[in-house]
N, C-alpha and C. Protein backbone atom coordinates (compact mmCIF):
# COMPACT_ATOMS: atom_id res chain seq x y z
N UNK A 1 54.62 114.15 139.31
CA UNK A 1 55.08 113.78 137.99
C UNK A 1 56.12 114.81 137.54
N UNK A 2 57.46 113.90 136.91
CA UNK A 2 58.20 115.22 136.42
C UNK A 2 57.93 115.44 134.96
N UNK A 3 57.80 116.46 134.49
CA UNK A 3 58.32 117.28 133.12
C UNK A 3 59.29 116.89 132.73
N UNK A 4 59.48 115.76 131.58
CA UNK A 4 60.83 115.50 130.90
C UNK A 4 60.80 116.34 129.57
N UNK A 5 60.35 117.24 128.85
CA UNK A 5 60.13 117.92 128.03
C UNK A 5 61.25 118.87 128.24
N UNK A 6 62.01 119.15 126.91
CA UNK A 6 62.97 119.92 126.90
C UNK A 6 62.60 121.39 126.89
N UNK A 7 63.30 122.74 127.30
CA UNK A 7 62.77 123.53 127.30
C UNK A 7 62.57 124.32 125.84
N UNK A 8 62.07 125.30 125.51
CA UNK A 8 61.61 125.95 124.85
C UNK A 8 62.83 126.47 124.40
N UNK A 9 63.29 126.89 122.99
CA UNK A 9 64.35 127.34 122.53
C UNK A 9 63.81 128.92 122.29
N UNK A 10 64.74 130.14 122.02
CA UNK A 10 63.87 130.91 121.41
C UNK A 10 64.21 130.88 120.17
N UNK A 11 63.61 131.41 119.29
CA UNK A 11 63.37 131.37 117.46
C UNK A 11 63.59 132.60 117.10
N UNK A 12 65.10 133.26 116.52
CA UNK A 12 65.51 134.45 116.17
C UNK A 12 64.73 134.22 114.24
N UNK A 13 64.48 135.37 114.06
CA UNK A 13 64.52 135.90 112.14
C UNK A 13 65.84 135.89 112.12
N UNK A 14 66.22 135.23 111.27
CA UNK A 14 67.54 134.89 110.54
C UNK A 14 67.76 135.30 109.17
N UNK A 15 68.00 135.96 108.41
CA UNK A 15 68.23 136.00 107.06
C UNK A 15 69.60 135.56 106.78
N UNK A 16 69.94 134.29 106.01
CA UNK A 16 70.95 133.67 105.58
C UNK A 16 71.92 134.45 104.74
N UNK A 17 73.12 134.56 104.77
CA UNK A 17 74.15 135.26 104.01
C UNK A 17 74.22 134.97 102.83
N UNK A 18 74.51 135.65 101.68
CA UNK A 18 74.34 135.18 100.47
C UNK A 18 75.89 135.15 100.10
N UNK A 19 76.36 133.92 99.56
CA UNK A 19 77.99 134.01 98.45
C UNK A 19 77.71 135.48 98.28
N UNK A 20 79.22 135.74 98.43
CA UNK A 20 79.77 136.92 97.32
C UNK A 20 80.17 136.33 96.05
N UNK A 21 79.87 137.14 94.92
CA UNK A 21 80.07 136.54 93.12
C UNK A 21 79.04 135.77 93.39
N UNK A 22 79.35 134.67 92.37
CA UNK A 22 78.47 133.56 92.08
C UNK A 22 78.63 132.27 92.91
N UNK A 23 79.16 132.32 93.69
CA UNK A 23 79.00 131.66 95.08
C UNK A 23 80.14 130.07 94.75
N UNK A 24 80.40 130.01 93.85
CA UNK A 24 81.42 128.68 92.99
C UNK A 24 82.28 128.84 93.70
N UNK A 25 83.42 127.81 93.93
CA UNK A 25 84.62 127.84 94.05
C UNK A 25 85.46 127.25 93.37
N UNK A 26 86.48 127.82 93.27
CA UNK A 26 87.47 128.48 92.25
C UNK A 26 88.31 127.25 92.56
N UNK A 27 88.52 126.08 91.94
CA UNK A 27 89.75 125.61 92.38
C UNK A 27 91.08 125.07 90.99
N UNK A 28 91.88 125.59 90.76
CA UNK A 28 92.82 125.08 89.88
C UNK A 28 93.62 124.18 89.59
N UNK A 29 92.73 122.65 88.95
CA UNK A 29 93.37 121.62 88.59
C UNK A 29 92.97 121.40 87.07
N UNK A 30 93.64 120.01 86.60
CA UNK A 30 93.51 119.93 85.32
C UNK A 30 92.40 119.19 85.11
N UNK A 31 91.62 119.14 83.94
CA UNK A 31 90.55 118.07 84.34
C UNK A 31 91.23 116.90 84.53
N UNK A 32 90.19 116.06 85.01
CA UNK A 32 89.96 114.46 85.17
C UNK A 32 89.98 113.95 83.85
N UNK A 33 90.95 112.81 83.77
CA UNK A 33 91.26 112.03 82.49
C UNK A 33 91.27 110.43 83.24
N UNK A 34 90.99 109.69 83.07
CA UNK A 34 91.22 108.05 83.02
C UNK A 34 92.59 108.11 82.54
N UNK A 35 93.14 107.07 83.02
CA UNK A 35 94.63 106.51 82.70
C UNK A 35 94.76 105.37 81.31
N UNK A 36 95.30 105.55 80.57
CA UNK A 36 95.22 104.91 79.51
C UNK A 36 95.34 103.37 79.59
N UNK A 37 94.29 102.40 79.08
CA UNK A 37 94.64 101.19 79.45
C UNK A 37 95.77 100.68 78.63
N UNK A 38 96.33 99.38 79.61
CA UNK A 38 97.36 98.85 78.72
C UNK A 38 96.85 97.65 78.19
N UNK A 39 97.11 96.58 77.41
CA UNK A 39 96.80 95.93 76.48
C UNK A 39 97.59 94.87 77.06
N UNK A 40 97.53 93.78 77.75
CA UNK A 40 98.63 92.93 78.08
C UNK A 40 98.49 91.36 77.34
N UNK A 41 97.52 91.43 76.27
CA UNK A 41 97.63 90.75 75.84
C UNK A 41 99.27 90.57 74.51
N UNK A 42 99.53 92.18 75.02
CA UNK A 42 100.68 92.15 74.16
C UNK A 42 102.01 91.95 74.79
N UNK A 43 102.68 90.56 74.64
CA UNK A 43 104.00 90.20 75.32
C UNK A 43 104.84 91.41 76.16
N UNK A 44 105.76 92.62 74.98
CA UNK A 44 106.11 93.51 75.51
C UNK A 44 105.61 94.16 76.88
N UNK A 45 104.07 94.50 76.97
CA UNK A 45 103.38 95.48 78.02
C UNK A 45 103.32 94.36 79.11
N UNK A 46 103.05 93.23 78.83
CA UNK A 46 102.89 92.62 80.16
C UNK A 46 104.06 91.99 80.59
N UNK A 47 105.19 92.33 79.49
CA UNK A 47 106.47 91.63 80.43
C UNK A 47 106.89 92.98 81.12
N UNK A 48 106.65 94.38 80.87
CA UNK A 48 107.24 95.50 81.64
C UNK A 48 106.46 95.52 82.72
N UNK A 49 104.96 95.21 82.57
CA UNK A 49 104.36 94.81 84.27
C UNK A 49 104.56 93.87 85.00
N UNK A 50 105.57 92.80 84.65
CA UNK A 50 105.78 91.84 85.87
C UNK A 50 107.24 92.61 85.87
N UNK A 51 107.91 92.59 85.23
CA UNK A 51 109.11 93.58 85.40
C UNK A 51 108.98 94.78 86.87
N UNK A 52 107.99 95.58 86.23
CA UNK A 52 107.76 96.43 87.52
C UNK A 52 107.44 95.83 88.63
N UNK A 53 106.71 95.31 89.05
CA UNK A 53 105.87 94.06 89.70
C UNK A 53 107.00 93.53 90.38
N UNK A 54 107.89 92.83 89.83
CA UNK A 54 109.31 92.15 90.27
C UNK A 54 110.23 93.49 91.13
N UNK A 55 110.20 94.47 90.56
CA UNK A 55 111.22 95.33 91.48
C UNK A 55 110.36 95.89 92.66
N UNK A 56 109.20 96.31 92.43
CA UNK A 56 108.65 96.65 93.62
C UNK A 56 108.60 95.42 94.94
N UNK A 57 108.21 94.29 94.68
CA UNK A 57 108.22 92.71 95.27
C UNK A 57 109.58 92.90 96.12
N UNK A 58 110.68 93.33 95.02
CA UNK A 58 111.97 92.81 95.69
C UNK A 58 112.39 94.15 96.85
N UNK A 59 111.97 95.39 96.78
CA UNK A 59 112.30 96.23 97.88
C UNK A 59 110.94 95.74 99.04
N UNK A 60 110.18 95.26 99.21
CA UNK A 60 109.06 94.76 100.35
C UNK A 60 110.28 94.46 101.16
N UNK A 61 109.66 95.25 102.61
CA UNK A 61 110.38 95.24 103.92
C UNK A 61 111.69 96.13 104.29
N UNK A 62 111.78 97.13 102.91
CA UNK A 62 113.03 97.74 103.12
C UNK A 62 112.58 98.47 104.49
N UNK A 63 114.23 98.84 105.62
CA UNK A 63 113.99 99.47 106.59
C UNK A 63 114.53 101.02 106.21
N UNK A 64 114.10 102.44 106.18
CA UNK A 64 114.47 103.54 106.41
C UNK A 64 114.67 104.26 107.38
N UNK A 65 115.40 104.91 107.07
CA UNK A 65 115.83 105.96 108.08
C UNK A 65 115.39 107.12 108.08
N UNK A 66 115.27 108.18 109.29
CA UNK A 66 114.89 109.41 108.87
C UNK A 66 115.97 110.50 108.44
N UNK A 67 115.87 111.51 107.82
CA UNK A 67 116.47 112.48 107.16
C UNK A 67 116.49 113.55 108.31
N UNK A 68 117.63 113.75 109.33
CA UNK A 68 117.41 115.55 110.11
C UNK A 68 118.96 115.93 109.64
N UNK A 69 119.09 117.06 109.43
CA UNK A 69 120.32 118.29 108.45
C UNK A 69 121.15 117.16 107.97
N UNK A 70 120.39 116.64 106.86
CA UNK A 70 121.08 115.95 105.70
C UNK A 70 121.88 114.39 106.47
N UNK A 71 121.80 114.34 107.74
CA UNK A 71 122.47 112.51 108.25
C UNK A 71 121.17 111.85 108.38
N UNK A 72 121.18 110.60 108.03
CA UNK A 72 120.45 109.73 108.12
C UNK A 72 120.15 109.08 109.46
N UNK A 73 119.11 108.92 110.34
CA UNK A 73 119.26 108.76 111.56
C UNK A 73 118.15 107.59 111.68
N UNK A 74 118.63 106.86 112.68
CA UNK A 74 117.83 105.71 113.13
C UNK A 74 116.64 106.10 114.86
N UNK A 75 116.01 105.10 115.03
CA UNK A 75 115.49 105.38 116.09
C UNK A 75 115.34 104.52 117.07
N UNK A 76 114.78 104.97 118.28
CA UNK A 76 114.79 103.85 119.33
C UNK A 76 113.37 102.50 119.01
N UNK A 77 112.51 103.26 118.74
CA UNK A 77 111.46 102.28 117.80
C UNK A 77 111.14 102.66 116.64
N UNK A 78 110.24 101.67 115.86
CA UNK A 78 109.95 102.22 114.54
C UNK A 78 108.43 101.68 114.65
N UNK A 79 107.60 102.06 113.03
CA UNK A 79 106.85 101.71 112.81
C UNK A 79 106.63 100.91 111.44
N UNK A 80 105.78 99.99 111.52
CA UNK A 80 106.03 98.90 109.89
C UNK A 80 104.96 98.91 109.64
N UNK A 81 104.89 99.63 108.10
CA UNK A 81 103.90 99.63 107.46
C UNK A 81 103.46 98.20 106.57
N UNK A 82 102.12 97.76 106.33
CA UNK A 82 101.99 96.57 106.44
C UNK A 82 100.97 96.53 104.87
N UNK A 83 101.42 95.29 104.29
CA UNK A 83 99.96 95.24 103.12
C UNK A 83 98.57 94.82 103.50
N UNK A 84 97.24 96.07 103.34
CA UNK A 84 96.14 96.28 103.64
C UNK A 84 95.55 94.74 103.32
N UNK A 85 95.72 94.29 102.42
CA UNK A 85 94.92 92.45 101.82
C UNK A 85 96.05 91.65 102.18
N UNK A 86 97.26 91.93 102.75
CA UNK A 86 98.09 90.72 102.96
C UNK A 86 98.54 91.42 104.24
N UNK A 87 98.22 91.25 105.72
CA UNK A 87 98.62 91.83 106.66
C UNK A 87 99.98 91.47 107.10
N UNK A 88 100.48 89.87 106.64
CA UNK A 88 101.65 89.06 107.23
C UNK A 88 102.81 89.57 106.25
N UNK A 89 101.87 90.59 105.25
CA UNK A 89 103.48 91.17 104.10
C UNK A 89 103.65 92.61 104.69
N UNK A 90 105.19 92.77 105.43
CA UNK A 90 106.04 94.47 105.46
C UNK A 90 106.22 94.95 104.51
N UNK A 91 105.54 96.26 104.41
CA UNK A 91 105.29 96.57 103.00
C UNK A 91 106.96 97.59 103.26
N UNK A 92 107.02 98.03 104.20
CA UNK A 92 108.53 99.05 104.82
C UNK A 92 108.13 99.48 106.43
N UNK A 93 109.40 99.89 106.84
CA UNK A 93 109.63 99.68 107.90
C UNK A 93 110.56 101.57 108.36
N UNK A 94 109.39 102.20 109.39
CA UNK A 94 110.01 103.30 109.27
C UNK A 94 110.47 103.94 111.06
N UNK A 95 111.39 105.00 110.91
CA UNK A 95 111.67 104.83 112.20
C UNK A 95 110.64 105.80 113.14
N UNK A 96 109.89 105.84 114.25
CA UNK A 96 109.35 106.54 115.23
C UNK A 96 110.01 107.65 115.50
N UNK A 97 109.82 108.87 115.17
CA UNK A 97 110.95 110.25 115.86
C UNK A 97 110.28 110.60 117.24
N UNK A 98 110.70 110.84 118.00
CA UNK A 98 110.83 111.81 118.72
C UNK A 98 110.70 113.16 119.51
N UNK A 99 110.40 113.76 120.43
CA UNK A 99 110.33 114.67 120.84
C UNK A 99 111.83 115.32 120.76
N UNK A 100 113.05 114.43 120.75
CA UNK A 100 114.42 114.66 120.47
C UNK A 100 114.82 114.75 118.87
N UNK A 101 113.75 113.97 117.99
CA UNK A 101 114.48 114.49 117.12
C UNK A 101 113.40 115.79 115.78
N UNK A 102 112.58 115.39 116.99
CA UNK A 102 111.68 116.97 116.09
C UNK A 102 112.77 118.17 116.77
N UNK A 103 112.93 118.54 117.90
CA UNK A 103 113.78 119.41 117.78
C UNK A 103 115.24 119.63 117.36
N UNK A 104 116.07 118.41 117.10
CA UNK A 104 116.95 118.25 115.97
C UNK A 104 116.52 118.93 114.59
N UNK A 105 115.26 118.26 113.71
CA UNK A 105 114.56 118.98 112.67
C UNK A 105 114.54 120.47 112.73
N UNK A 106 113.72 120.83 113.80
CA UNK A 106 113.50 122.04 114.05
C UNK A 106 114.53 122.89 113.70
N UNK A 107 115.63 122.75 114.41
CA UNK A 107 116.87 123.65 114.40
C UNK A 107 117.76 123.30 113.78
N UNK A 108 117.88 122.06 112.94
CA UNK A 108 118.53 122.12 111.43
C UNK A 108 118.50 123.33 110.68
């Protein structure tokens, strides 16, 4: 018969490190606020949200270029970013860099 039993670990006394200070961390933002609702029952607010709505709609599928020492450069492939609930909508269309043009970047 074999022994499938794992072996025996050994068991050190450990005393756990304690925070230095009060053990918190420190991080510097502003508080958390909610975004103010808008009211669209009021003509004005909901005509500036289809307004917005309308210009964002009308750039869907723009193609970009990448930026290396200020020229705008294209690539041999790209990648198209796509809408998460509408997969058949290009949300934009960006170009694939390079091992050629990271070191273009680089030494810009």
């Amino acid at each position: 018969m074999v022994d499938l039993r794992l072996p025996r670990t050994r068991h050190y006394n450990v005393t756990p490190r304690q925070p230095k200070g009060d053990g918190k961390l420190a991080i510097n933002r502003p508080d958390f606020r909610n975004e103010a609702l808008f009211d669209f029952s009021k003509p004005d607010v909901k005509q500036s949200m289809l307004d917005a709505l309308a210009h964002v709609e009308s750039r869907l599928g723009e193609e970009y270029k990448m930026v290396i020492d200020g020229k705008r450069i294209g690539a041999a492939s790209a990648f198209v970013s796509r809408n998460p609930s509408n997969w058949d909508q290009t949300v934009s269309v960006f170009p694939k860099a390079g091992a050629a043009e990271a070191v273009q970047a680089v030494e810009a």
